[in-house]
Each structure stands twice: as C-alpha cells, then as structure tokens.
Protein backbone atom coordinates (compact mmCIF):
# COMPACT_ATOMS: atom_id res chain seq x y z
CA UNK A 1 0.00 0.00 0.00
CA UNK A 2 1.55 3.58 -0.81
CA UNK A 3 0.46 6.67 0.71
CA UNK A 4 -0.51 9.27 -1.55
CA UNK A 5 2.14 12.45 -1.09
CA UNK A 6 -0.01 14.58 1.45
CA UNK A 7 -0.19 11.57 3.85
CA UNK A 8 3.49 11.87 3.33
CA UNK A 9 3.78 15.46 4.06
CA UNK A 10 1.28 15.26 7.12
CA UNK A 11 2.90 12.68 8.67
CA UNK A 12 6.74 14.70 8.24
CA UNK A 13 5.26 17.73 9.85
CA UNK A 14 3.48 15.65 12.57
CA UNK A 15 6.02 13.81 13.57
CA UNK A 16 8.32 17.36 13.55
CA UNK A 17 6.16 19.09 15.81
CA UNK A 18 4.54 16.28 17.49
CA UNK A 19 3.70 18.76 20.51
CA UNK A 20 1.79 21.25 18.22
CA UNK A 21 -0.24 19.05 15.74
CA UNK A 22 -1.99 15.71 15.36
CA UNK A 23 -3.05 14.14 12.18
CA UNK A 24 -6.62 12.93 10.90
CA UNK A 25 -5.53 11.11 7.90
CA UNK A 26 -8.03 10.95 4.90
CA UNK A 27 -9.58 8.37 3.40
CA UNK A 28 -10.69 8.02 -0.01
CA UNK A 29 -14.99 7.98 -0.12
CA UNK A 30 -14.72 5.45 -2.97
CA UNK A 31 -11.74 2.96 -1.35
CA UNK A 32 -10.96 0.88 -3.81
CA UNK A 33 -7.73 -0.65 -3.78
CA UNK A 34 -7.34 -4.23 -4.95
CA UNK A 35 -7.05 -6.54 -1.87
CA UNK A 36 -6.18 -3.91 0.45
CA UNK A 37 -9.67 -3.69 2.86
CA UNK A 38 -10.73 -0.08 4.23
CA UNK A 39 -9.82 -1.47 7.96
CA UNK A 40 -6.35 -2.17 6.30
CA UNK A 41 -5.84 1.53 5.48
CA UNK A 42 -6.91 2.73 9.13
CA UNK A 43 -4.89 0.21 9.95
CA UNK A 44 -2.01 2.08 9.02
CA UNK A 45 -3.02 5.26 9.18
CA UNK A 46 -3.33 4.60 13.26
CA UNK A 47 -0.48 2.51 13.62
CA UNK A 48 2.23 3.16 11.15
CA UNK A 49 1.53 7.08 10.71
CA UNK A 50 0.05 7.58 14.25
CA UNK A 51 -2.71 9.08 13.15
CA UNK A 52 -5.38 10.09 15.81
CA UNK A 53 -8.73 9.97 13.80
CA UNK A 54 -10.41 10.17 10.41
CA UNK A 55 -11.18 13.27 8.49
CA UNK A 56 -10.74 15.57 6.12
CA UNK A 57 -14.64 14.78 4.21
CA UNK A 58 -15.71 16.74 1.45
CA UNK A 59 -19.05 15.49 0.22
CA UNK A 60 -21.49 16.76 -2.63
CA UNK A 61 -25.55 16.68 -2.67
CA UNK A 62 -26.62 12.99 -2.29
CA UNK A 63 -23.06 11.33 -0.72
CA UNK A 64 -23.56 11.46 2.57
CA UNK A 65 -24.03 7.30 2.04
CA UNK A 66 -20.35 7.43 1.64
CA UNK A 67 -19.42 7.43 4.37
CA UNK A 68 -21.05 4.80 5.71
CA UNK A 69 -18.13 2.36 5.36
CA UNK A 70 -15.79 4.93 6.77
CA UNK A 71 -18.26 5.34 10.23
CA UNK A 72 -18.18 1.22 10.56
CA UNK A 73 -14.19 1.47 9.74
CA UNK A 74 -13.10 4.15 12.50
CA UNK A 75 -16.03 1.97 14.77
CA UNK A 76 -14.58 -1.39 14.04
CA UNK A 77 -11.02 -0.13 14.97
CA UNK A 78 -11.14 1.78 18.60
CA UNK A 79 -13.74 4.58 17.85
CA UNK A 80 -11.59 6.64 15.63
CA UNK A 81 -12.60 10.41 16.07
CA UNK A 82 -13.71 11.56 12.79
C-alpha cells in the first residue's frame, strides 16, 4: 500500500512538531484498492503514521451514504474520532 504524497507530508510535519499538531488522515470515499480492505488503510493510518482519527470529508448533494463504510471502519477499529 503507498500513501498518496499529502499523507506523506502530514505525517513529516506531525512527527516534527509532534507537541503542536496531530493528524486525521483521509480516506478516499470510494476505497478501492485491490485486496487492500478499508480497515487495512486505518490500519495504518493509526499505527504506522500515528494518526489520531479520520477526516478531512468533502461530500457533494446525495453522498452522505459514503461514508457509511468509513463510520463502521473508524467503529470497528477503537472509535476513531472523525
């Protein structure tokens, strides 16, 4: 699994000025990603990137469905703020 440049960049300036910032990392409304599952990418977003939550949701008229998967994901692993 890669992470997309801005996870990059979040998790440099997180980890740089850990006492000023924590990270919600995104996650993609339409996760698709071969046999990588949606719990698999909170999976590292939590524990490889030390992320603290979810976020970052921009939705249009009619999406809110969306992010349906996303609520049972951050649910499923600790109650992820979102």
């Amino acid at each position: 699994m890669i992470l997309n440049k801005a996870l990059e960049e979040l998790s440099v300036a997180i980890k740089q000025h850990s006492n000023r910032f924590v990270g919600f990392g995104s996650v993609p409304l339409s996760f698709s990603s071969g046999d990588v599952t949606l719990n698999d990418w909170v999976e590292k977003l939590v524990k490889e990137q030390k992320m603290k939550g979810l976020g970052e949701f921009t939705l249009g008229t009619g999406q809110i469905p969306l992010l349906e998967p996303i609520f049972k994901a951050a649910s499923d692993y600790m109650s992820l703020p979102i």
